[in-house]
PDB file of N, CA and C in Angstrom:
ATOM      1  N   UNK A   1      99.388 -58.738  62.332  1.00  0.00           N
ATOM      2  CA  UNK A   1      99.812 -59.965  61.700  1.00  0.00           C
ATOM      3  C   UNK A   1      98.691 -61.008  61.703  1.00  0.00           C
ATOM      4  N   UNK A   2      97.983 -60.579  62.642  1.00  0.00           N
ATOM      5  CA  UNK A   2      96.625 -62.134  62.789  1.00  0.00           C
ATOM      6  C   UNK A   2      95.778 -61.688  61.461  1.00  0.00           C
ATOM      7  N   UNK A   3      95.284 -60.377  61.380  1.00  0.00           N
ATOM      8  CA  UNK A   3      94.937 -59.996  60.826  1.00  0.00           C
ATOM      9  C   UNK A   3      95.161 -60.537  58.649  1.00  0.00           C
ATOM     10  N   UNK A   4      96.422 -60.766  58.894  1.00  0.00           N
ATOM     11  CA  UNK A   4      97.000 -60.796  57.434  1.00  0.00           C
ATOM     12  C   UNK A   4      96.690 -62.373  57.625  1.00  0.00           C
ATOM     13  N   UNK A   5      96.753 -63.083  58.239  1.00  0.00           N
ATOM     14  CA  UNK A   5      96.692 -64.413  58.594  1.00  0.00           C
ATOM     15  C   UNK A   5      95.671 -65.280  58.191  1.00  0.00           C
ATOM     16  N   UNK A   6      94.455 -64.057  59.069  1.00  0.00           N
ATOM     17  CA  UNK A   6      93.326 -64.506  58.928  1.00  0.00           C
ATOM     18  C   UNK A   6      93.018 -64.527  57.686  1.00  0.00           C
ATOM     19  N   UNK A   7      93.195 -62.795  56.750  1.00  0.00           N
ATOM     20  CA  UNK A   7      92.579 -63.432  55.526  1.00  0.00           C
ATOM     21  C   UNK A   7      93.243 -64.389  54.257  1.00  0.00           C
ATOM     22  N   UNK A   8      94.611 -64.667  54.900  1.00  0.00           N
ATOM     23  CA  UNK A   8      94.835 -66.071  53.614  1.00  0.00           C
ATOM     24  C   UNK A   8      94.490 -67.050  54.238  1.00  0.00           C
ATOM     25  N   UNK A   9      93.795 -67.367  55.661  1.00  0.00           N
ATOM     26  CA  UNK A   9      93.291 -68.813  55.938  1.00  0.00           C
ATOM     27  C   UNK A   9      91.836 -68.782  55.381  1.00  0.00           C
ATOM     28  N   UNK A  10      90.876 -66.945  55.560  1.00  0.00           N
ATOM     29  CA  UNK A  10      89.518 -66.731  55.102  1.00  0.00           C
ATOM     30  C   UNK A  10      89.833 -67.576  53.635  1.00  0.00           C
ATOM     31  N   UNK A  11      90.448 -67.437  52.794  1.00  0.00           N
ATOM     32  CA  UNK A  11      90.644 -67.518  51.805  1.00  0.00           C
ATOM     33  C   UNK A  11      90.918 -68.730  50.993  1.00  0.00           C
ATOM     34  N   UNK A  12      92.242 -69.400  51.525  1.00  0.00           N
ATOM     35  CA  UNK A  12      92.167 -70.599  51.491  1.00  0.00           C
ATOM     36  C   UNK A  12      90.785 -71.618  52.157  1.00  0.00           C
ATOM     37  N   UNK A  13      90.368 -71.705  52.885  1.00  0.00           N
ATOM     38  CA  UNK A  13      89.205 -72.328  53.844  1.00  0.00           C
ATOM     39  C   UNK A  13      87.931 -72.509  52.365  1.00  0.00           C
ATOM     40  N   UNK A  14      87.852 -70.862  52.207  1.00  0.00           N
ATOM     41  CA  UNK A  14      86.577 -70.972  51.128  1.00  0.00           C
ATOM     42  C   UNK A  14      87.170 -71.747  50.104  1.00  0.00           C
ATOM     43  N   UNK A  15      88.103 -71.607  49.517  1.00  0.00           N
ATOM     44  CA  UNK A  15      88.429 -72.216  48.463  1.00  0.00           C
ATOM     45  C   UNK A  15      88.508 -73.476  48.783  1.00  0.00           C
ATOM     46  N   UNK A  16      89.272 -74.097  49.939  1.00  0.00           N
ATOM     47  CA  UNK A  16      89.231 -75.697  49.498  1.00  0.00           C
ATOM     48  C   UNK A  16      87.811 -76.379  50.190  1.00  0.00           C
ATOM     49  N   UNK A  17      86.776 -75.298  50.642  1.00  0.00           N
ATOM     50  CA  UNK A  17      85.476 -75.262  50.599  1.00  0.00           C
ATOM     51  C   UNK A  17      84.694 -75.841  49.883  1.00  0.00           C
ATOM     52  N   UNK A  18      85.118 -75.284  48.629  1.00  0.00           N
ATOM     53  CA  UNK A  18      84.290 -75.276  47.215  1.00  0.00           C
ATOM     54  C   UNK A  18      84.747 -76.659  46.376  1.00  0.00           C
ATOM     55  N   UNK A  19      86.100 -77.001  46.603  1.00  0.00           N
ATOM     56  CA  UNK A  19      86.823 -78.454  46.113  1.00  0.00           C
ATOM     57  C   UNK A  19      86.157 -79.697  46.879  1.00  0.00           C
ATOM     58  N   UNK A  20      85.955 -79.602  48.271  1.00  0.00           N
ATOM     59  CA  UNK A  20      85.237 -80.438  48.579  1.00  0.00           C
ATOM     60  C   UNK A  20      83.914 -80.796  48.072  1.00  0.00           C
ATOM     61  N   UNK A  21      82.825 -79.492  48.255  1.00  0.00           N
ATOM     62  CA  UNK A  21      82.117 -79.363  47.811  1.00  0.00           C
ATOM     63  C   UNK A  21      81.878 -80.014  46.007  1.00  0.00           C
ATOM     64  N   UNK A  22      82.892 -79.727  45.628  1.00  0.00           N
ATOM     65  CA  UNK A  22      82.466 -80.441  44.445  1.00  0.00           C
ATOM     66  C   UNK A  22      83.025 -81.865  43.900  1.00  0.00           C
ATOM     67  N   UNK A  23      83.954 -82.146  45.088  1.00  0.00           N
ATOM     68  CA  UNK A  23      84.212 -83.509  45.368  1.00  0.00           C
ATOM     69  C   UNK A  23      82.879 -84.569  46.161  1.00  0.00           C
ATOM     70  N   UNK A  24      82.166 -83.556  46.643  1.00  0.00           N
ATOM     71  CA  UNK A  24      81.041 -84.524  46.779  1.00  0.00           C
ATOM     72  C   UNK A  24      79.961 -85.098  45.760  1.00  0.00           C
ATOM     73  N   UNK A  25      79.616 -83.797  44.452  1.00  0.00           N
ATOM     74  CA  UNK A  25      79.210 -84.436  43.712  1.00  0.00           C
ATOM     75  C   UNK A  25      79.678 -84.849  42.806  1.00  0.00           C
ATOM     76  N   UNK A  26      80.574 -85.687  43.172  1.00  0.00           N
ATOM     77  CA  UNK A  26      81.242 -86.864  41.557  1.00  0.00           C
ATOM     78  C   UNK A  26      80.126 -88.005  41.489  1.00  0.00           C
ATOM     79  N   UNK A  27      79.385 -88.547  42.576  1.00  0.00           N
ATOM     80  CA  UNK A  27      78.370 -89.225  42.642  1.00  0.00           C
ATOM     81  C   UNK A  27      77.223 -89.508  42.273  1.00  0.00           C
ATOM     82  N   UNK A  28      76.698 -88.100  41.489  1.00  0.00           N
ATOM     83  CA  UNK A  28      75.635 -87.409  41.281  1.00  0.00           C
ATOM     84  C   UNK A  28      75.306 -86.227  42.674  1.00  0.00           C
ATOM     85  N   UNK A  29      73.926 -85.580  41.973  1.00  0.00           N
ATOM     86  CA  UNK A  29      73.608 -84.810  43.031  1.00  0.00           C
ATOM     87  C   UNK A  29      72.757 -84.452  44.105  1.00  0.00           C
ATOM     88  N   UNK A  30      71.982 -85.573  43.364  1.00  0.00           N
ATOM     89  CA  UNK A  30      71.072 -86.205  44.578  1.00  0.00           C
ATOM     90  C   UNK A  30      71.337 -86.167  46.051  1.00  0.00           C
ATOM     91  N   UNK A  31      70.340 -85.414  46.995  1.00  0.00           N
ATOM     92  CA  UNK A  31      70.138 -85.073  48.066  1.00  0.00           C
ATOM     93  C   UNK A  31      70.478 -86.397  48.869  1.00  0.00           C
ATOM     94  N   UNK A  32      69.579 -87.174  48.554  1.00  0.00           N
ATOM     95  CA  UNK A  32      70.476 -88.289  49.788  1.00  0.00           C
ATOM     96  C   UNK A  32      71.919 -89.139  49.272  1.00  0.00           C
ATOM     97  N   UNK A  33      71.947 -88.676  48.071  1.00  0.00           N
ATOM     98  CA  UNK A  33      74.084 -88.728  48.033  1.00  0.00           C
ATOM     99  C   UNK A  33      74.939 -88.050  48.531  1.00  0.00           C
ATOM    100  N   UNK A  34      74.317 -86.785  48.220  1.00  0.00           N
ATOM    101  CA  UNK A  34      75.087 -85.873  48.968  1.00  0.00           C
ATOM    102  C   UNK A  34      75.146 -86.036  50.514  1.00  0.00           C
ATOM    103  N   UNK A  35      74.266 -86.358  51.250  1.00  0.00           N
ATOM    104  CA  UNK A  35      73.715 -86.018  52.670  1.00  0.00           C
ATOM    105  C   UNK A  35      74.412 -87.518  53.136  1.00  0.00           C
ATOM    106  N   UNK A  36      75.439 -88.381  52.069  1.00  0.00           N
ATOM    107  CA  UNK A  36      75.791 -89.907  52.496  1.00  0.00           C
ATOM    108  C   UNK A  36      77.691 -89.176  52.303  1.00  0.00           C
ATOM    109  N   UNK A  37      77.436 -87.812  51.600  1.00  0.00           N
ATOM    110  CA  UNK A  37      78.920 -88.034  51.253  1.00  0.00           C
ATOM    111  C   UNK A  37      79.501 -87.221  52.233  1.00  0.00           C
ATOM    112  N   UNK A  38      81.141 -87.522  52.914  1.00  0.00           N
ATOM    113  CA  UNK A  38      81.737 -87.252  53.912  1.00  0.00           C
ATOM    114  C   UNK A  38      82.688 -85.762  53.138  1.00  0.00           C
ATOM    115  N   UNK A  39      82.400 -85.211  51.998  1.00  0.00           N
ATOM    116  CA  UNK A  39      83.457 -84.229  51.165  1.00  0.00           C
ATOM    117  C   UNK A  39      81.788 -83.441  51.342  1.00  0.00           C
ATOM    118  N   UNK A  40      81.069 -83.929  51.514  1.00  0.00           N
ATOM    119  CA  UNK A  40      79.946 -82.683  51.759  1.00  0.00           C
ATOM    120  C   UNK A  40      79.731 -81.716  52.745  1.00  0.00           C
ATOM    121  N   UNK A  41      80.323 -82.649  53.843  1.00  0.00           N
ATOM    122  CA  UNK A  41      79.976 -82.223  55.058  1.00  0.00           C
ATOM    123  C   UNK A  41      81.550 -81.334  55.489  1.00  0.00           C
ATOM    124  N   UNK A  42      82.964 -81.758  55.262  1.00  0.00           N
ATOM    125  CA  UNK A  42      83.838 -81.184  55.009  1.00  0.00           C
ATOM    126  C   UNK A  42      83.577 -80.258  54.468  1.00  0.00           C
ATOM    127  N   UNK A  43      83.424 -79.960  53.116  1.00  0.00           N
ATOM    128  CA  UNK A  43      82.757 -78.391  52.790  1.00  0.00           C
ATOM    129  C   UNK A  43      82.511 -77.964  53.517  1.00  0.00           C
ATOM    130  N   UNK A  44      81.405 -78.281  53.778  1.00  0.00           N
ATOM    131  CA  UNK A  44      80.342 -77.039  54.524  1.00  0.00           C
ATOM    132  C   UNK A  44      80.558 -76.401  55.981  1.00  0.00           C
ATOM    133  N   UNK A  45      81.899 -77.520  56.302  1.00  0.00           N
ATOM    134  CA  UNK A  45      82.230 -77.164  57.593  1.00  0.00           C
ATOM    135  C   UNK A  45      83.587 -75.942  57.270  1.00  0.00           C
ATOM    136  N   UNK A  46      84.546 -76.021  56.050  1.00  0.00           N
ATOM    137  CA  UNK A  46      85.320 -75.105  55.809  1.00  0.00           C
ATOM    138  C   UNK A  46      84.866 -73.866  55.408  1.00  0.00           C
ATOM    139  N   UNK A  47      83.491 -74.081  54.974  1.00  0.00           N
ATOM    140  CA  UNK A  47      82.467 -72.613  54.640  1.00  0.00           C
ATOM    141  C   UNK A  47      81.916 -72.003  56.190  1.00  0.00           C
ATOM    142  N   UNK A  48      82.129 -72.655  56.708  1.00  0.00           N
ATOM    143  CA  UNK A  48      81.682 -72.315  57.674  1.00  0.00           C
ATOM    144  C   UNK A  48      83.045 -71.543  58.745  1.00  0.00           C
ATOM    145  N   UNK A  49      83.687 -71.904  58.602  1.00  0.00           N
ATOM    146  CA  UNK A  49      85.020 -71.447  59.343  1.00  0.00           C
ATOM    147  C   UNK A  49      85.216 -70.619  58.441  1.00  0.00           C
ATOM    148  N   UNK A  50      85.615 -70.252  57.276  1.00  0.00           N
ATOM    149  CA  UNK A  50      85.953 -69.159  56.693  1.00  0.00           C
ATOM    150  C   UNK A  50      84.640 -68.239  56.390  1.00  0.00           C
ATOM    151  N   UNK A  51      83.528 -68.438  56.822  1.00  0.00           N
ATOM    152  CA  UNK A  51      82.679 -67.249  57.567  1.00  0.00           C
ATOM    153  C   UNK A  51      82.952 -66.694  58.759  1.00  0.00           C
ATOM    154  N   UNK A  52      83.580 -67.633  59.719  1.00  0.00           N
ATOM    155  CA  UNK A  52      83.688 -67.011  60.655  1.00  0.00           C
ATOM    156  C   UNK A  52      85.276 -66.080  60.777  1.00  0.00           C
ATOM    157  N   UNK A  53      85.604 -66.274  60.040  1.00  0.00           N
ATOM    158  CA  UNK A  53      87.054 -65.620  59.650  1.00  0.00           C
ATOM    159  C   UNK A  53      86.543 -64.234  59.011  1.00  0.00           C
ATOM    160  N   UNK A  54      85.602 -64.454  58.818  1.00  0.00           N
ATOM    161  CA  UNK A  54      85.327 -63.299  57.701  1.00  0.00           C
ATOM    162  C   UNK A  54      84.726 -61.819  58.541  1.00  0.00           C
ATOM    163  N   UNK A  55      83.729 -62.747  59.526  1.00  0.00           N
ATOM    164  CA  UNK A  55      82.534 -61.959  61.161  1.00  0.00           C
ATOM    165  C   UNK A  55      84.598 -61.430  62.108  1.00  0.00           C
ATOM    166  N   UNK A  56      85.161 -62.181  61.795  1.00  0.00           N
ATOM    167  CA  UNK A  56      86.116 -61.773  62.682  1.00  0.00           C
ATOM    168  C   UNK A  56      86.837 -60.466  62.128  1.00  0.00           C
ATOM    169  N   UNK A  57      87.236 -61.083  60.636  1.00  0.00           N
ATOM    170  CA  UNK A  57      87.939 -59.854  60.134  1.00  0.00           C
ATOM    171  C   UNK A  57      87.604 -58.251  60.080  1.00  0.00           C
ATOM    172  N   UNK A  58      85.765 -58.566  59.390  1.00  0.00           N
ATOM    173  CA  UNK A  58      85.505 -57.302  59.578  1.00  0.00           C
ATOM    174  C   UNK A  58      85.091 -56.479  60.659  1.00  0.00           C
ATOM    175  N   UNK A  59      85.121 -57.213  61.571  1.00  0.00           N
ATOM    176  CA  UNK A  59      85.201 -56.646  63.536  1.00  0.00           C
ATOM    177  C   UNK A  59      86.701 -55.963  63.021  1.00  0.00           C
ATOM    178  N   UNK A  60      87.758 -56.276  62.848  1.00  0.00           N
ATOM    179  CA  UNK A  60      89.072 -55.889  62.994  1.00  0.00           C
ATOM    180  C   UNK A  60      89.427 -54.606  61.537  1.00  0.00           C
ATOM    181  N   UNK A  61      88.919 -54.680  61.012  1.00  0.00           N
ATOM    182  CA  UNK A  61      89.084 -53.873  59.120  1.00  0.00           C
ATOM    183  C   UNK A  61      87.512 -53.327  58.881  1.00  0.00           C
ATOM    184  N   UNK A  62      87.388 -52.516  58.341  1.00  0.00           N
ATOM    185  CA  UNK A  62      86.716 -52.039  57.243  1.00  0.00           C
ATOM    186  C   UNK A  62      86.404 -52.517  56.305  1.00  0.00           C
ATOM    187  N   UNK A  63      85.183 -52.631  56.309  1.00  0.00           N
ATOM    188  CA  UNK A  63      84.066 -53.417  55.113  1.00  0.00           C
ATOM    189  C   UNK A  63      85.002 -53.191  54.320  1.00  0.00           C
ATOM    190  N   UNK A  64      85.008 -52.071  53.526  1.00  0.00           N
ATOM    191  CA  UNK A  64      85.422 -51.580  51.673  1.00  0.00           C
ATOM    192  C   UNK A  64      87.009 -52.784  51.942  1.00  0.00           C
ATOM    193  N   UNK A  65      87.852 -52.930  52.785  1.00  0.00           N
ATOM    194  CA  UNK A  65      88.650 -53.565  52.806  1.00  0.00           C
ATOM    195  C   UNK A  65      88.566 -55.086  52.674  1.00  0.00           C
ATOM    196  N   UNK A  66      88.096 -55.563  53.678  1.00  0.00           N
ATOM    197  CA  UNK A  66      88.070 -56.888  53.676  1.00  0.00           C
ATOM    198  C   UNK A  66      87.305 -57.874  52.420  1.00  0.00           C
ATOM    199  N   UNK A  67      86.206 -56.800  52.456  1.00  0.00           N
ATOM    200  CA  UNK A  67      85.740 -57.620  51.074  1.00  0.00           C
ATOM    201  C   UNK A  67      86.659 -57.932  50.015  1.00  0.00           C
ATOM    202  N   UNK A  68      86.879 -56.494  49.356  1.00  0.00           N
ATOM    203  CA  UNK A  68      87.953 -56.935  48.210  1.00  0.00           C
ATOM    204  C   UNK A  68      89.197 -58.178  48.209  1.00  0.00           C
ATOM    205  N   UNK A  69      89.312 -57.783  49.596  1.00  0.00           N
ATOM    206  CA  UNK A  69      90.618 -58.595  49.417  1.00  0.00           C
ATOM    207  C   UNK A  69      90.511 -60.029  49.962  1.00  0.00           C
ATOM    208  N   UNK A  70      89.098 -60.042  49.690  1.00  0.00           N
ATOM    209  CA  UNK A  70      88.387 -61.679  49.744  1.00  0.00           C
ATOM    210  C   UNK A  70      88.767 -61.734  48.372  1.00  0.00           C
ATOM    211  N   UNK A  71      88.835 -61.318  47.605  1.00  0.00           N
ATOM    212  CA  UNK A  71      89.358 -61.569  46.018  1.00  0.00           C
ATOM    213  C   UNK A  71      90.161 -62.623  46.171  1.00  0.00           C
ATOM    214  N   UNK A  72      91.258 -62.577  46.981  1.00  0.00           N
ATOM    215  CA  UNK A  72      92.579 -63.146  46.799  1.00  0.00           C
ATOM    216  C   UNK A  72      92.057 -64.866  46.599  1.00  0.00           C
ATOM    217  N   UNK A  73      90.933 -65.108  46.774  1.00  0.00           N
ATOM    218  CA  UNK A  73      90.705 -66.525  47.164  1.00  0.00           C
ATOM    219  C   UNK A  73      90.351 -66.344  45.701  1.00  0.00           C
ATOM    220  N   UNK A  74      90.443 -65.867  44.642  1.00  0.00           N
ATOM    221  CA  UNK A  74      90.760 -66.132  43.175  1.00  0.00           C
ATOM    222  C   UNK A  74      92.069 -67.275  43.022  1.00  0.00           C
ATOM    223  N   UNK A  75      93.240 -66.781  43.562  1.00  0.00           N
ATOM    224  CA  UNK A  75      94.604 -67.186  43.340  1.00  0.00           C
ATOM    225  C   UNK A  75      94.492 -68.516  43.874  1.00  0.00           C
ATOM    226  N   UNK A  76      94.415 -68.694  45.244  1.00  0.00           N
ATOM    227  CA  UNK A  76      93.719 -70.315  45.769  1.00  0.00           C
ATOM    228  C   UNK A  76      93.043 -71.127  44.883  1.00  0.00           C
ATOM    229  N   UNK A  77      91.759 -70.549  44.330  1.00  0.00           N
ATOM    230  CA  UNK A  77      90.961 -71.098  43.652  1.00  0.00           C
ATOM    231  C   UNK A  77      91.712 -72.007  42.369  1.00  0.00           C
ATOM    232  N   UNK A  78      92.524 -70.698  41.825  1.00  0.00           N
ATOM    233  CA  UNK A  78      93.218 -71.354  40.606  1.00  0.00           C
ATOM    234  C   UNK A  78      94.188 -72.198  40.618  1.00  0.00           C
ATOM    235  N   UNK A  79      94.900 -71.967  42.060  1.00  0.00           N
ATOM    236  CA  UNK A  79      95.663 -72.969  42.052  1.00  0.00           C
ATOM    237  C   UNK A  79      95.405 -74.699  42.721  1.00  0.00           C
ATOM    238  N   UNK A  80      94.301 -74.525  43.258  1.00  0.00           N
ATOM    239  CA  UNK A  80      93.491 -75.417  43.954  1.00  0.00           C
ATOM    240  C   UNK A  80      93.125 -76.781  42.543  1.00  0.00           C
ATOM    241  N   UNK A  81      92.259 -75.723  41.920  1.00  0.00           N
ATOM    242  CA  UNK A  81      91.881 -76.334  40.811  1.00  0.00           C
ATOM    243  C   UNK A  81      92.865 -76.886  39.979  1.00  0.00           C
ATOM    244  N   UNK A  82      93.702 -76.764  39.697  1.00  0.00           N
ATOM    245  CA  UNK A  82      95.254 -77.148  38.906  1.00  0.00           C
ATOM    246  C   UNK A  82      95.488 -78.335  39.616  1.00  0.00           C
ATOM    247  N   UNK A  83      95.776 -77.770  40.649  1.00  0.00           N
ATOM    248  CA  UNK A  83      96.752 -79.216  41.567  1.00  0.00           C
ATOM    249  C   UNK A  83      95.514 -80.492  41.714  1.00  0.00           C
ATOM    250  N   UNK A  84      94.722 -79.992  42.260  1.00  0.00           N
ATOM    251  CA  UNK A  84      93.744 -81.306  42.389  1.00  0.00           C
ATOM    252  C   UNK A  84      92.768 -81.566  41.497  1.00  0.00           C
ATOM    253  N   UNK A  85      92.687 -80.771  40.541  1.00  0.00           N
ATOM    254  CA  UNK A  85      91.127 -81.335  39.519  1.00  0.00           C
ATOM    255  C   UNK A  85      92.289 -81.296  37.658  1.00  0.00           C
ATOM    256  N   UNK A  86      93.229 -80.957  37.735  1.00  0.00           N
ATOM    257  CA  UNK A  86      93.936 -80.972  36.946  1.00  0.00           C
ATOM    258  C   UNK A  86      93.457 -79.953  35.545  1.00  0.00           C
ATOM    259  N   UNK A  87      92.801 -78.841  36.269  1.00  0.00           N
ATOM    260  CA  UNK A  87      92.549 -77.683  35.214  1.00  0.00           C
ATOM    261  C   UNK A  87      93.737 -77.197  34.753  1.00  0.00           C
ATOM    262  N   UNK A  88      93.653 -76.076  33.691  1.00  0.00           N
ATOM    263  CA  UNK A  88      94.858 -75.504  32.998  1.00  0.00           C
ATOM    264  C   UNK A  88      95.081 -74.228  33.447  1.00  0.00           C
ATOM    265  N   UNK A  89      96.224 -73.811  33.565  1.00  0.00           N
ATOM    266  CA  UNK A  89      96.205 -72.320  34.187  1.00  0.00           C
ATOM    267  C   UNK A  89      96.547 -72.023  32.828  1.00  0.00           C
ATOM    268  N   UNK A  90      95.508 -70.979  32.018  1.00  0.00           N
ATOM    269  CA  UNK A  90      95.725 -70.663  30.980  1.00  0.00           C
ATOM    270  C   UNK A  90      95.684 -69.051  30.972  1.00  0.00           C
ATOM    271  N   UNK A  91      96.571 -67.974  30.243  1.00  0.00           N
ATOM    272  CA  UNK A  91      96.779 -66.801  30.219  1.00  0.00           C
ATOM    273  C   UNK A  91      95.406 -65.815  30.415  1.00  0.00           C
ATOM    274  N   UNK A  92      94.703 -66.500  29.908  1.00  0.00           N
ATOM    275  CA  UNK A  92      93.470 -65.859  30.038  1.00  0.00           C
ATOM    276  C   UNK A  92      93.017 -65.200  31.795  1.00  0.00           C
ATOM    277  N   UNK A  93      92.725 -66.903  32.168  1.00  0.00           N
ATOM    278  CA  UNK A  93      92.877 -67.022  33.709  1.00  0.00           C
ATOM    279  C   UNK A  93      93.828 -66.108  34.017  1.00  0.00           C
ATOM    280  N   UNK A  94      95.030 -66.303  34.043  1.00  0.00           N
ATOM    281  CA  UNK A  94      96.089 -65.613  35.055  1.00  0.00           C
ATOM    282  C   UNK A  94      95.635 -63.399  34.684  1.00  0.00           C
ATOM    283  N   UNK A  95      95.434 -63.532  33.199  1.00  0.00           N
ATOM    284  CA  UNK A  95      94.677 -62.165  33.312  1.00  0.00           C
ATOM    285  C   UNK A  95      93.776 -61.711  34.053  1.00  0.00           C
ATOM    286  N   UNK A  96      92.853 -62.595  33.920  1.00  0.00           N
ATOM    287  CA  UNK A  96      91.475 -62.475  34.875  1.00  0.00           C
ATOM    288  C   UNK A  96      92.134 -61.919  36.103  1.00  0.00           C
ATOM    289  N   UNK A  97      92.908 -63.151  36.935  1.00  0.00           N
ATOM    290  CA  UNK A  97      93.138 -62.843  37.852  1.00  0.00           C
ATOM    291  C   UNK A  97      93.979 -61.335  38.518  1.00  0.00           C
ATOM    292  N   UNK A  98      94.831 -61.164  37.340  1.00  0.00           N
ATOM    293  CA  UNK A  98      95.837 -60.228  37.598  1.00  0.00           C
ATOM    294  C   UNK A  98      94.682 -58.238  37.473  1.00  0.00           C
ATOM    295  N   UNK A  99      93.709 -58.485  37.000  1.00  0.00           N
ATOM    296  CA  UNK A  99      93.003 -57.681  36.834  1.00  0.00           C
ATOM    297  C   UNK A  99      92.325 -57.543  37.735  1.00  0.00           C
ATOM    298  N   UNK A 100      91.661 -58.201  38.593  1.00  0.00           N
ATOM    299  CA  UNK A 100      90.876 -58.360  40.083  1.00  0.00           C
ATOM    300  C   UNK A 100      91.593 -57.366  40.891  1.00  0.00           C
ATOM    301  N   UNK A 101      93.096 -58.212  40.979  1.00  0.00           N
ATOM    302  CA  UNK A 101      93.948 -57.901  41.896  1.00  0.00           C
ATOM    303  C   UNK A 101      93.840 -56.521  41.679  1.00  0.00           C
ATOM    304  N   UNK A 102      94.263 -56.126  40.194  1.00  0.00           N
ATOM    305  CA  UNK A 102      95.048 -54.407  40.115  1.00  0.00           C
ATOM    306  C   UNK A 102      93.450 -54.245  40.775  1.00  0.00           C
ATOM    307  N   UNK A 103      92.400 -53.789  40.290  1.00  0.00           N
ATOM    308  CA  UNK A 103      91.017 -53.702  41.420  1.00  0.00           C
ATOM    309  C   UNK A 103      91.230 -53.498  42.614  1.00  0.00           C
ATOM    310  N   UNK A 104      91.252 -54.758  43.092  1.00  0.00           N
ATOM    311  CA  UNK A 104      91.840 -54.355  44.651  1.00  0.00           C
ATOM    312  C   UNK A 104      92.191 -53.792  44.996  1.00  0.00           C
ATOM    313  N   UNK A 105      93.863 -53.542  44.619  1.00  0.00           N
ATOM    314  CA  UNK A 105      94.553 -52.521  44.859  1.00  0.00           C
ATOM    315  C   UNK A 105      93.921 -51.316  44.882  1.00  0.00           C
ATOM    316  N   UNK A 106      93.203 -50.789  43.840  1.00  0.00           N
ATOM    317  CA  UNK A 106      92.971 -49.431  43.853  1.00  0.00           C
ATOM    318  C   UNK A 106      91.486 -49.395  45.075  1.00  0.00           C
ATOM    319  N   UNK A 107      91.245 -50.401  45.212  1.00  0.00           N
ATOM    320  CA  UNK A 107      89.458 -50.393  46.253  1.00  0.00           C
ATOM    321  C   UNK A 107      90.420 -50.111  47.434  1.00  0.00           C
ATOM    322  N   UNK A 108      91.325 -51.260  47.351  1.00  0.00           N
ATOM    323  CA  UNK A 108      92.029 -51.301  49.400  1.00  0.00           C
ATOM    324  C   UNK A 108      93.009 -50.905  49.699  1.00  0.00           C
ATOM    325  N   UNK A 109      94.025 -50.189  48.407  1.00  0.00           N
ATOM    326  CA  UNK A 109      94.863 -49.531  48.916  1.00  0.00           C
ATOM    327  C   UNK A 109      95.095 -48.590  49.610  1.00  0.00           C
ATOM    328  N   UNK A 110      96.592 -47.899  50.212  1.00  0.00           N
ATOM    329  CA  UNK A 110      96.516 -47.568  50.762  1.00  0.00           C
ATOM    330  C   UNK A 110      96.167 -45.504  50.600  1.00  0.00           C
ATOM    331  N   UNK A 111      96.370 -45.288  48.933  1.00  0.00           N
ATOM    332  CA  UNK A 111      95.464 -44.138  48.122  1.00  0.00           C
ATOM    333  C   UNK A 111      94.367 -43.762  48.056  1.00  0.00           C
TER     334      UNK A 111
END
């Protein structure tokens, strides 16, 4: 169960990783803006924890496993982006996504 845990926190973590991250540059991107902004350093600290989620997981799983199903931080991503940056979840997207997944499945299942 930690295991399943870990990778929707690996997952979530990177993703609202990357929101910070690009919540820092609304400012521009200038090095000493960035290095002033407090969503920079948040990032880099949730990239950093969901690395270490990641050194943990694959101690516990199999490479061919864990990777793939780092995918899932697709679904986060998209929904991340919706709720807070007010992107569109458009069919396309949800294909994209739904195609990864079937992927997965066949990389980490259990066949």
């Amino acid at each position: 169960m930690m295991v399943v845990a870990g990778l929707v926190v690996m997952g979530l973590s990177a993703s609202a990783a990357s929101l910070f991250l690009k919540k820092s540059t609304a400012g521009g991107v200038g090095i000493g803006k960035l290095l002033r902004e407090p969503y920079f350093y948040l990032g880099g600290m949730l990239y950093v924890c969901s690395a270490l989620l990641n050194l943990y997981l694959l101690k516990k799983l199999p490479y061919s496993i864990v990777v793939p199903l780092g995918s899932f931080t697709y679904i986060w991503t998209l929904l991340i982006a919706h709720k807070f940056l007010g992107e569109a979840v458009t069919r396309k997207k949800v294909l994209g996504i739904l195609l990864i997944l079937a992927g997965v499945g066949l990389v980490a299942g259990p066949w």
